[in-house]
C-alpha atoms as a PDB file:
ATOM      1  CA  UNK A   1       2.053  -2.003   3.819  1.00  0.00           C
ATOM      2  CA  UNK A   2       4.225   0.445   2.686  1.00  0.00           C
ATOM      3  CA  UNK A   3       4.961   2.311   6.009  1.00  0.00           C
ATOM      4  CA  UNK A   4       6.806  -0.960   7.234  1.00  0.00           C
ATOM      5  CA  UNK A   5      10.219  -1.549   7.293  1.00  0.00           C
ATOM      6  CA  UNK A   6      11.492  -5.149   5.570  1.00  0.00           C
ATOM      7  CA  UNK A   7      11.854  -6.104   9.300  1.00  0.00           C
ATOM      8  CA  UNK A   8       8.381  -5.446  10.406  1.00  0.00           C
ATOM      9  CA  UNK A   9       7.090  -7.904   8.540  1.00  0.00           C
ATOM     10  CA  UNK A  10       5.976 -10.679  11.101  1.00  0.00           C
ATOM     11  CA  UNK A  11       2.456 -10.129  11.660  1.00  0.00           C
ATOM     12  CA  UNK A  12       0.233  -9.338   8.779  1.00  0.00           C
ATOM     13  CA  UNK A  13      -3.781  -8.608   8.796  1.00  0.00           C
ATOM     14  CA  UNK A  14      -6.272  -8.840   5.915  1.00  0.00           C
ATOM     15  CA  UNK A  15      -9.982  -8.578   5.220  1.00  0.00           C
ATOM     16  CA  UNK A  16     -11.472 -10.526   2.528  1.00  0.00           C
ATOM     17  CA  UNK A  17     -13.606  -9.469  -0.317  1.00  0.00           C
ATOM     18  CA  UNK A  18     -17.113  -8.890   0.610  1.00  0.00           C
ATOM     19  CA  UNK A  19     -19.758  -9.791  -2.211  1.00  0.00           C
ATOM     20  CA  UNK A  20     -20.607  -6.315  -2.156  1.00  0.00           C
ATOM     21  CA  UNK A  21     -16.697  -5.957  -3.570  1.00  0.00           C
ATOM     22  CA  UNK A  22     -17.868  -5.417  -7.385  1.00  0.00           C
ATOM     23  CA  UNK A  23     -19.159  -1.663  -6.043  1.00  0.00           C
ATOM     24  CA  UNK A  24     -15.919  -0.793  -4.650  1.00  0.00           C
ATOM     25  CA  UNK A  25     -14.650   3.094  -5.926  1.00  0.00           C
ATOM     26  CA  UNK A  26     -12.779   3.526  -8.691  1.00  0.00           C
ATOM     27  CA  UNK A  27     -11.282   5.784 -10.900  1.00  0.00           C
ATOM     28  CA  UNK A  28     -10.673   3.485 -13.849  1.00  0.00           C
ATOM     29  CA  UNK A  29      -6.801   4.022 -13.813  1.00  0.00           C
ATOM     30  CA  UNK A  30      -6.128   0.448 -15.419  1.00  0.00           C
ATOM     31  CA  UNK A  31      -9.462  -0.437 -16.660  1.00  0.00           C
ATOM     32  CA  UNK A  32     -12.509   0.683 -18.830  1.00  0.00           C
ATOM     33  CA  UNK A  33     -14.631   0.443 -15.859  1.00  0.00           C
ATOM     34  CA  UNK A  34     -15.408  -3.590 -15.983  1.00  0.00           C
ATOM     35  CA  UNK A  35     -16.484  -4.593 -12.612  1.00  0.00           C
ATOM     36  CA  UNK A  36     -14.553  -7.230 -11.126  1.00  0.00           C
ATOM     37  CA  UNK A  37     -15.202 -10.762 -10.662  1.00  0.00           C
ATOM     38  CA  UNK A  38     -16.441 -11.457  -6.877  1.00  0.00           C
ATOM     39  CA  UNK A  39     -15.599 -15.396  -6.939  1.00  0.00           C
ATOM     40  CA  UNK A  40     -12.218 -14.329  -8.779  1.00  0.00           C
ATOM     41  CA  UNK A  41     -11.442 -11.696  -6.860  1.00  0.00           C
ATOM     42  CA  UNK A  42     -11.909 -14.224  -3.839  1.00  0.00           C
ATOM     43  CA  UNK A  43      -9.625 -16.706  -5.288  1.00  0.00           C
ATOM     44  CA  UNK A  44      -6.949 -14.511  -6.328  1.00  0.00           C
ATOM     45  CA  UNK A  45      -7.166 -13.181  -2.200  1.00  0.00           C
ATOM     46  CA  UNK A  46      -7.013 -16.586  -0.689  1.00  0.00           C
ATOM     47  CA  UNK A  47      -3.343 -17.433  -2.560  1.00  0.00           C
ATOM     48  CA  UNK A  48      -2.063 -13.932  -1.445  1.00  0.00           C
ATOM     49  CA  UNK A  49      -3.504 -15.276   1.919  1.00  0.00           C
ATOM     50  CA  UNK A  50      -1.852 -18.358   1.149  1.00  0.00           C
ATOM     51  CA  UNK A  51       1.711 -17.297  -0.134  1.00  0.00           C
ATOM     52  CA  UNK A  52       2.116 -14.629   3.295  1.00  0.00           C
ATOM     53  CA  UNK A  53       1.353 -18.442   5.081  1.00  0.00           C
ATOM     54  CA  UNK A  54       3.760 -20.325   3.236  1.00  0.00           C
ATOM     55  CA  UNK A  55       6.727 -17.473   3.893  1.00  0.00           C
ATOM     56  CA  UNK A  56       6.571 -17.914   7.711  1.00  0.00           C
ATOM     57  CA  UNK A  57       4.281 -14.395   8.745  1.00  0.00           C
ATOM     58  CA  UNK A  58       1.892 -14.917  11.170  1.00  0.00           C
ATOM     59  CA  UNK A  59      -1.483 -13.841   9.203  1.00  0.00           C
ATOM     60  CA  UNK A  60      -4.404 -12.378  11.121  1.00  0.00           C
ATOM     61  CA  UNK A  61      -7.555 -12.932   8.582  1.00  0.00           C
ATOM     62  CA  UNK A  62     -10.799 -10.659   8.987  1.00  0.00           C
ATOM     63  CA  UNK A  63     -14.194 -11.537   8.035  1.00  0.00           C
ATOM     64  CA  UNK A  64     -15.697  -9.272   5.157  1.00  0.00           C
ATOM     65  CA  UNK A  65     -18.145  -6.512   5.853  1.00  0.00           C
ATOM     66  CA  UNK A  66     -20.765  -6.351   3.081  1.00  0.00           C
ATOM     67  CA  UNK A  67     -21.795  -3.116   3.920  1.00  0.00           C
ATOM     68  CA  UNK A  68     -18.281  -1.827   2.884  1.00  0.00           C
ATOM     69  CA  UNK A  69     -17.248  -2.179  -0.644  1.00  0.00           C
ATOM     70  CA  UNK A  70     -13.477  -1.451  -0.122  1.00  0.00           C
ATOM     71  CA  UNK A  71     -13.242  -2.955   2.961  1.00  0.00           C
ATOM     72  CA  UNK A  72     -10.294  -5.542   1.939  1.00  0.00           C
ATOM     73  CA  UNK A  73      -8.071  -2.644   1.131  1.00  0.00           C
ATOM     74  CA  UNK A  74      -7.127  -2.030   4.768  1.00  0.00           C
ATOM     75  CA  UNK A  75      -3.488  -0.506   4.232  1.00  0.00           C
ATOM     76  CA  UNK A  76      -5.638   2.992   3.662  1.00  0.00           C
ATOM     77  CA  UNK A  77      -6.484   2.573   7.678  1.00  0.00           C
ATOM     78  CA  UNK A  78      -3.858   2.454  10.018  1.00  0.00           C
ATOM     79  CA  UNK A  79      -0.456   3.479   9.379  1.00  0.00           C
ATOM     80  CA  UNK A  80       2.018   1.506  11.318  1.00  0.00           C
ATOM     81  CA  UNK A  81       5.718   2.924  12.390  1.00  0.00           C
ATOM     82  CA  UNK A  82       7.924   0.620  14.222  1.00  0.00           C
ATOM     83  CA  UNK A  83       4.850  -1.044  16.190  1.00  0.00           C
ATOM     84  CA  UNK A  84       3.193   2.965  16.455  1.00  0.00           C
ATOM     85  CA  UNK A  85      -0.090   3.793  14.833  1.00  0.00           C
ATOM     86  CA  UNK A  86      -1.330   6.535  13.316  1.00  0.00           C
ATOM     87  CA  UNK A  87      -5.133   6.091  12.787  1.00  0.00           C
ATOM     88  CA  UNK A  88      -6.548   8.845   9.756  1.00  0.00           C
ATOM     89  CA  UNK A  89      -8.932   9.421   8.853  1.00  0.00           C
ATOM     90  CA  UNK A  90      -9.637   8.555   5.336  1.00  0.00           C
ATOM     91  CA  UNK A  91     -10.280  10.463   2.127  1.00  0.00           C
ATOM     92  CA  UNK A  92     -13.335   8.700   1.103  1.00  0.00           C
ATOM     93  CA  UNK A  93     -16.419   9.135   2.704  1.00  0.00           C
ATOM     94  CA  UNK A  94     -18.241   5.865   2.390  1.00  0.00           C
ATOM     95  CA  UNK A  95     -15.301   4.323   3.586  1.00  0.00           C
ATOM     96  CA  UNK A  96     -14.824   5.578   7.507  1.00  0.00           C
ATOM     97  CA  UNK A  97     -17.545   3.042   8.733  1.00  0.00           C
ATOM     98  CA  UNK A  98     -14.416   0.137   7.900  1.00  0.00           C
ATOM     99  CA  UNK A  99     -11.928   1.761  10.094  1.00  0.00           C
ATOM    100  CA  UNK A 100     -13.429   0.427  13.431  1.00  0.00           C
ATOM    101  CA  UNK A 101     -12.126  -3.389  12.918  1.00  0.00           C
ATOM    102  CA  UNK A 102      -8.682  -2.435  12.062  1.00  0.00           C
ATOM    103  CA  UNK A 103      -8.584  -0.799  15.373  1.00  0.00           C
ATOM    104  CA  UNK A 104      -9.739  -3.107  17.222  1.00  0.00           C
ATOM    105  CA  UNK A 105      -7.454  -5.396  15.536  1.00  0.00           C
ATOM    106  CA  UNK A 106      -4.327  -3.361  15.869  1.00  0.00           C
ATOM    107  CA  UNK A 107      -4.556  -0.889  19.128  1.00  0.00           C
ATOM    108  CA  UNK A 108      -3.301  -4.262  21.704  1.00  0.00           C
ATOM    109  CA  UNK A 109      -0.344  -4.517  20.037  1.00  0.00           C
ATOM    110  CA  UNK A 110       1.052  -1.175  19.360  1.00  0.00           C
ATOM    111  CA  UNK A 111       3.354   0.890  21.648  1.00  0.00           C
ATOM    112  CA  UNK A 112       1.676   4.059  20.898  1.00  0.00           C
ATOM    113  CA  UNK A 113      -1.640   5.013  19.567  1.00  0.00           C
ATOM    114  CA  UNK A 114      -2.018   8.265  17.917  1.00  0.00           C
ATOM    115  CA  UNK A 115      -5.615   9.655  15.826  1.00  0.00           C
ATOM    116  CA  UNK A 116      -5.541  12.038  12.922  1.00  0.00           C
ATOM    117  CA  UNK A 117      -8.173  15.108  13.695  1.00  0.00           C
ATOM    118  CA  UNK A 118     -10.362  16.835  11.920  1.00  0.00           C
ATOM    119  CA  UNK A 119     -10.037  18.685   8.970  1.00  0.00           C
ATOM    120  CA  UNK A 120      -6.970  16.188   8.335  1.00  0.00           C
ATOM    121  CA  UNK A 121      -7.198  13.329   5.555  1.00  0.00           C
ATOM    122  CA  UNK A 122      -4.955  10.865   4.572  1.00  0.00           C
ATOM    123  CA  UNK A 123      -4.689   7.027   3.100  1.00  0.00           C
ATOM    124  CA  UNK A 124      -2.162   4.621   4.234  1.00  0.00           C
ATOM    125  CA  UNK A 125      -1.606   4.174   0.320  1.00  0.00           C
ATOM    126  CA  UNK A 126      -0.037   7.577   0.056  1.00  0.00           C
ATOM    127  CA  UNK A 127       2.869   6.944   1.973  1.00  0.00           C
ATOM    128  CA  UNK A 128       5.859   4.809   0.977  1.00  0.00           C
ATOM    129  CA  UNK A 129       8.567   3.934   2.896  1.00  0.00           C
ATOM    130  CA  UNK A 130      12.240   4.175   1.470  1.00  0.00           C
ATOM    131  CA  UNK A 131      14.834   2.822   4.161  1.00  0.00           C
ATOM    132  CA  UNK A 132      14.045   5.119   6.863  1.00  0.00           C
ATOM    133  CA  UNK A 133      12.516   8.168   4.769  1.00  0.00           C
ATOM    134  CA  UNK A 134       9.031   8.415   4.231  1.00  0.00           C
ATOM    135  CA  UNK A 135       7.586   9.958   1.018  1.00  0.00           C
ATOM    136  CA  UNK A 136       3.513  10.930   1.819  1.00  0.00           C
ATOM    137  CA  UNK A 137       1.338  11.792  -1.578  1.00  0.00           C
ATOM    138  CA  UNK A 138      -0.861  15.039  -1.475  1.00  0.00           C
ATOM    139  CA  UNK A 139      -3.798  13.130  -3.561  1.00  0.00           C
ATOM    140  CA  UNK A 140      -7.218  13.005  -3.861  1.00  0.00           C
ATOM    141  CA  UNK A 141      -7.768  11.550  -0.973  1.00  0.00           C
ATOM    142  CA  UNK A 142      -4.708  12.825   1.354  1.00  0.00           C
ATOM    143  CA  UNK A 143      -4.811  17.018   2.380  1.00  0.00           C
ATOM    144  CA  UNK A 144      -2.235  19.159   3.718  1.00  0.00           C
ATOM    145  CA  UNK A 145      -3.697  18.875   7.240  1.00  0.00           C
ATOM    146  CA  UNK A 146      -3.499  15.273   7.407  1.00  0.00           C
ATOM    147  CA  UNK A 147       0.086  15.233   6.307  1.00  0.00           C
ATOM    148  CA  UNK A 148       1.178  17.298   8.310  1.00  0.00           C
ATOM    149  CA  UNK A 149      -0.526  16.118  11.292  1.00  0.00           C
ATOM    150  CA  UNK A 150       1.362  12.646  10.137  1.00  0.00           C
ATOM    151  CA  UNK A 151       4.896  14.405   9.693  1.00  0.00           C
ATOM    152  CA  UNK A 152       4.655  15.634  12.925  1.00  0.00           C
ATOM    153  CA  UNK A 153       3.842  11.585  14.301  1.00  0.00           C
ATOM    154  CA  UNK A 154       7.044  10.262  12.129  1.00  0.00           C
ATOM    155  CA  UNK A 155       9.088  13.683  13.118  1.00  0.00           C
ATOM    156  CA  UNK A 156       8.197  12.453  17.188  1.00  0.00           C
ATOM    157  CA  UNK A 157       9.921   8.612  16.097  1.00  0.00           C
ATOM    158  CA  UNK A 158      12.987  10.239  14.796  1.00  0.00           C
ATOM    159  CA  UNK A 159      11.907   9.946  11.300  1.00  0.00           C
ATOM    160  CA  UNK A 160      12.267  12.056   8.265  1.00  0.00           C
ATOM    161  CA  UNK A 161       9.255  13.253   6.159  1.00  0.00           C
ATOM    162  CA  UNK A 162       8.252  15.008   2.314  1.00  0.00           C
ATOM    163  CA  UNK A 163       6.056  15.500   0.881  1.00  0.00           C
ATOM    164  CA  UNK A 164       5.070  14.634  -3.008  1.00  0.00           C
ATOM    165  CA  UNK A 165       2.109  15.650  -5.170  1.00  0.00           C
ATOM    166  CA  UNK A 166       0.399  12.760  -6.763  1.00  0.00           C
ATOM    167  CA  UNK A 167      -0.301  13.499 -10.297  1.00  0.00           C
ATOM    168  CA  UNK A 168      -4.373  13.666 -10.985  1.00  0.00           C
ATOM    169  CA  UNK A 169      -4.499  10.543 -13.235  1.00  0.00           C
ATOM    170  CA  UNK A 170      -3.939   7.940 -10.441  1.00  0.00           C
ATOM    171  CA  UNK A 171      -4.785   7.459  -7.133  1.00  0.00           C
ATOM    172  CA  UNK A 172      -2.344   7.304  -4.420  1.00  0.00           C
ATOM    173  CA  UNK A 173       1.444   7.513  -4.681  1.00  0.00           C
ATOM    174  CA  UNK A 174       1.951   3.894  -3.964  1.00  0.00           C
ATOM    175  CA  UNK A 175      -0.723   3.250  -7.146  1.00  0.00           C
ATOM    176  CA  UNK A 176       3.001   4.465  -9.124  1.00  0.00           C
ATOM    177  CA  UNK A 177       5.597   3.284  -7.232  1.00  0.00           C
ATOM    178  CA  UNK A 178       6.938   1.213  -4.463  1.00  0.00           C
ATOM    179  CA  UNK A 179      10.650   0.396  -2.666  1.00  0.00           C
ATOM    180  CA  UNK A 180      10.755  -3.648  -2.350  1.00  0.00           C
ATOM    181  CA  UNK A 181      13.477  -3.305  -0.123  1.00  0.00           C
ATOM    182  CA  UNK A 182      15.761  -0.590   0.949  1.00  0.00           C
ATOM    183  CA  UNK A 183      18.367   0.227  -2.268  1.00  0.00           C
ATOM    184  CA  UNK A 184      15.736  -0.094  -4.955  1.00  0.00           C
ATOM    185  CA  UNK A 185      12.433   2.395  -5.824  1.00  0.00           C
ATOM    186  CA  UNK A 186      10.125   1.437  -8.495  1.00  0.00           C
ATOM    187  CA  UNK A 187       9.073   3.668 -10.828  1.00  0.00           C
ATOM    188  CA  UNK A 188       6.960   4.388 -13.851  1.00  0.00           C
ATOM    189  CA  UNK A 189       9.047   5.952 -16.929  1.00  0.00           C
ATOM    190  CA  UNK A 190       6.254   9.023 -17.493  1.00  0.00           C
ATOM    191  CA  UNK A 191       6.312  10.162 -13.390  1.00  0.00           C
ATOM    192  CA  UNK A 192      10.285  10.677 -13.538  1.00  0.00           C
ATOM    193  CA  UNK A 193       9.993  14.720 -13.741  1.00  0.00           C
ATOM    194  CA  UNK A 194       6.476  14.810 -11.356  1.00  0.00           C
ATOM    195  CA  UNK A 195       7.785  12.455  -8.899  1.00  0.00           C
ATOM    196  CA  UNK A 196      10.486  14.294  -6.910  1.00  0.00           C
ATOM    197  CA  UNK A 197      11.716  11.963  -4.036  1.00  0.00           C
ATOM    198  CA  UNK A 198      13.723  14.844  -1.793  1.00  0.00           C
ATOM    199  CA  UNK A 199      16.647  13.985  -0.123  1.00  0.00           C
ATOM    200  CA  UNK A 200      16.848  10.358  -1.567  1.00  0.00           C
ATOM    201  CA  UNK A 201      20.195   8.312  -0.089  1.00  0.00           C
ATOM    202  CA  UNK A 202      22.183   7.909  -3.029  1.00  0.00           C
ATOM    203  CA  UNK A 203      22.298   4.067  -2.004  1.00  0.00           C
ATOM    204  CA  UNK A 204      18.775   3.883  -3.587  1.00  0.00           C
ATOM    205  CA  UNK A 205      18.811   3.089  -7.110  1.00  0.00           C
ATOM    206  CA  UNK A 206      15.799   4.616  -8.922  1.00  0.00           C
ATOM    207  CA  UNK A 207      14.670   2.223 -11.560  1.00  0.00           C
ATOM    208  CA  UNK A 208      12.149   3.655 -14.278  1.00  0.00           C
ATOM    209  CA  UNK A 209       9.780   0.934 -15.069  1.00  0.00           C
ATOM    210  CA  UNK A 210       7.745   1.462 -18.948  1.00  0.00           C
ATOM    211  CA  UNK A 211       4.050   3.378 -18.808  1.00  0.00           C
ATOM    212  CA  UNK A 212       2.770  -0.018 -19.711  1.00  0.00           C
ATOM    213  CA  UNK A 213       3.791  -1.672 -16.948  1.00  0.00           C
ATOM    214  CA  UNK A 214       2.885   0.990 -14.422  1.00  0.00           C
ATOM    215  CA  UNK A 215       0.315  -1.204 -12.438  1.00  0.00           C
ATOM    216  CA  UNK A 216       3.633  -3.730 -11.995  1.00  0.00           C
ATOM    217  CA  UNK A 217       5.441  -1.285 -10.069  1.00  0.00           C
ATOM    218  CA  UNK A 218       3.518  -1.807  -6.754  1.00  0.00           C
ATOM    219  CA  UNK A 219       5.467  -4.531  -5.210  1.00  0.00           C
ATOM    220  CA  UNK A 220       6.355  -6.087  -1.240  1.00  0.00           C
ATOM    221  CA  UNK A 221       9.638  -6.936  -0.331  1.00  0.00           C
ATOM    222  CA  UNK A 222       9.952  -9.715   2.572  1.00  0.00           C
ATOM    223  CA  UNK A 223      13.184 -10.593   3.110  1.00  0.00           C
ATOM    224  CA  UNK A 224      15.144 -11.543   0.022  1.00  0.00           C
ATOM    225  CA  UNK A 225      11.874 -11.942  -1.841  1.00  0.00           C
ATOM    226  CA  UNK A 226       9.298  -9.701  -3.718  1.00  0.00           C
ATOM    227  CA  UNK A 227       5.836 -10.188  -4.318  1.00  0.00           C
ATOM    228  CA  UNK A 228       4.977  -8.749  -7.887  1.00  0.00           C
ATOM    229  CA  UNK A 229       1.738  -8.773  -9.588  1.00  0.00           C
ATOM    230  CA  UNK A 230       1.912 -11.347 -12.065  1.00  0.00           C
ATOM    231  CA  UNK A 231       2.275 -10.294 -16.158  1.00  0.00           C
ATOM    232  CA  UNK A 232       5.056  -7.671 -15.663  1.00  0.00           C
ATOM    233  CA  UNK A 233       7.649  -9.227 -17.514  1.00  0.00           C
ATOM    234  CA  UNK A 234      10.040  -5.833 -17.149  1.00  0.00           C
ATOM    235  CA  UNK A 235       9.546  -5.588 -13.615  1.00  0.00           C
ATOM    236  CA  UNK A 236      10.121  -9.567 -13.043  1.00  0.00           C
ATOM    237  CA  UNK A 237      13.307  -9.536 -14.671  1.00  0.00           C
ATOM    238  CA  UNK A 238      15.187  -6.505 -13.397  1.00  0.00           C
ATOM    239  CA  UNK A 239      14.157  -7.644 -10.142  1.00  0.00           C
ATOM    240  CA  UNK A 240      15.288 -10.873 -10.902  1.00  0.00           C
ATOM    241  CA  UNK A 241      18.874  -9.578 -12.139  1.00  0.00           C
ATOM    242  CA  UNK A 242      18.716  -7.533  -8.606  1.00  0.00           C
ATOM    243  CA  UNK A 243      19.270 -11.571  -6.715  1.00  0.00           C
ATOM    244  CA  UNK A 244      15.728 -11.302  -5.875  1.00  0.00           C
ATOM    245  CA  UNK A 245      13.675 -14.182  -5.299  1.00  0.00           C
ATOM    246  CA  UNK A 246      10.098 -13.093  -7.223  1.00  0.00           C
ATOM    247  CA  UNK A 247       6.473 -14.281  -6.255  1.00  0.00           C
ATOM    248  CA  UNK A 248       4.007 -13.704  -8.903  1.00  0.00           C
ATOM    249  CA  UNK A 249       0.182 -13.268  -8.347  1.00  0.00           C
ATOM    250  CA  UNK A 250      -2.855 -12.518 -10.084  1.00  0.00           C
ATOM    251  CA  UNK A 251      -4.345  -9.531  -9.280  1.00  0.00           C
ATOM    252  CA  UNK A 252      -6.918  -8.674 -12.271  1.00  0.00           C
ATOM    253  CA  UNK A 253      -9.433  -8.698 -10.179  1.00  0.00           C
ATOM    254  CA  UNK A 254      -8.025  -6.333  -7.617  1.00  0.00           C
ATOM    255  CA  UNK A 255      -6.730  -3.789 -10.545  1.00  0.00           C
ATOM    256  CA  UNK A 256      -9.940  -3.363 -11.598  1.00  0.00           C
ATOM    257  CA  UNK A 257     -10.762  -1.096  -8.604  1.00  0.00           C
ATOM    258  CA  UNK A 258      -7.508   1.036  -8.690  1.00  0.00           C
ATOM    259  CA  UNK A 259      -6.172  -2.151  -5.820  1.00  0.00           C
ATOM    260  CA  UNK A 260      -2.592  -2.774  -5.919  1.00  0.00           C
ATOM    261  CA  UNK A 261      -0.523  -5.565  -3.810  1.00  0.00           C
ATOM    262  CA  UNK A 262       0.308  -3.144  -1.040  1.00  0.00           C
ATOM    263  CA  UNK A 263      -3.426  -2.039  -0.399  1.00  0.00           C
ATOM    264  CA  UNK A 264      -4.464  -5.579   1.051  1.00  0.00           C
ATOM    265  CA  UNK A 265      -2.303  -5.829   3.889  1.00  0.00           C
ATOM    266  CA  UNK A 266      -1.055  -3.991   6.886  1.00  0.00           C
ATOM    267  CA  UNK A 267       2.179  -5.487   9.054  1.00  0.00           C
ATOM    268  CA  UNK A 268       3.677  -4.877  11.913  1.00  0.00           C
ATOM    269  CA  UNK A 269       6.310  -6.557  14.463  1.00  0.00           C
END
């Protein structure tokens, strides 16, 4: 998740697919609207199940719920800080009834509980993380009142806060871009003038990433490592030449529904 720190990551949870998972909302960012594979899309979710396994995190698996489309995407519903949650309430509609699991889930381990109120809205998948700056995406599905009811949480835990408008083709901000550990931000080539990331340490290199590659941009950093999507031959190999240790994965499935890497997990200490 990208409200984690590269230390955070001990504990991860994840939902799998439901069969309903083919009706999931999308707004056909990197597809022409094919629906995705359900027995693919389960496959491709047990080896990122697999690989968090096989690099030591403790992984905390959820059962599907068929009456929720999206419901493996669960980074839009909590947003963790330092083993604090902020619980929002989510831009989509159809989507609330999936929140009640993840809190259930999360709520005994946390130090603090906090709730987004109404009118506010926000995703988890419009914030990212950046060393200890957080950059939160005014989006579809992410209004001024929920932002700023989530600035004032970080601004509480010491943490700095700005805000950046997502640009109407894609989804959330971390649909375009993503920080795989703390001196590096991912970016696509066409967002460099829309994307304005205030106050940015000038230890964080800013790497522009081509338009055709924009999906590949969406990455987790554990450790030394980073978890790319897998056919993203530009974003491989500049991580690569960065000494970092890459983990491909599939992910067709997943892009066919606007899902990136990021959107299928949520960590904390």
């Amino acid at each position: 998740m990208s409200t984690s720190s590269h230390s955070d990551k001990k504990n991860v949870i994840v939902r799998q697919p439901p069969r309903s998972f083919a009706d999931a909302l999308t707004t056909s960012q990197f597809t022409n609207g094919e629906k995705p594979d359900y027995n693919l899309a389960l496959k491709q979710h047990n080896e990122y199940v697999e690989t968090f396994e096989k690099l030591g995190l403790n992984v905390i698996l959820l059962e599907a719920e068929e009456e929720y489309p999206d419901c493996c995407f669960v980074e839009d519903q909590a947003l963790i800080v330092d083993n604090h949650v902020f619980f929002p309430i989510t831009g989509a509609p159809s989507r609330m009834g999936e929140q009640k699991t993840i809190i259930d889930t999360i709520t005994p381990h946390m130090k603090s509980i906090h709730w987004c109120q109404e009118p506010g809205r926000i995703d988890g998948g419009d914030v990212v993380r950046v060393g200890d700056i957080f950059y939160i995406g005014k989006s579809k599905r992410s209004n001024d009142e929920g932002i700023s009811q989530f600035q004032d949480f970080l601004f509480k835990l010491g943490f700095e806060s700005y805000v950046i408008n997502v640009p109407s083709y894609s989804l959330h901000l971390t649909t375009l871009c993503s920080a795989p550990n703390s001196n590096i931000l991912l970016i696509p080539e066409s967002t460099a003038n829309d994307l304005v990331f205030e106050n940015l340490p000038n230890s964080v290199e800013i790497i522009k990433i081509p338009d055709n590659e924009t999906y590949g941009c969406n990455t987790i950093g554990i450790g030394n490592k980073v978890i790319i999507s897998e056919g993203y031959s530009t974003v491989k190999n500049i991580l690569s030449k960065k000494g970092l240790e890459i983990i491909e994965l599939p992910m067709s499935e997943f892009r066919a529904v606007d899902g990136s890497l990021t959107c299928l997990s949520l960590f904390y200490q």
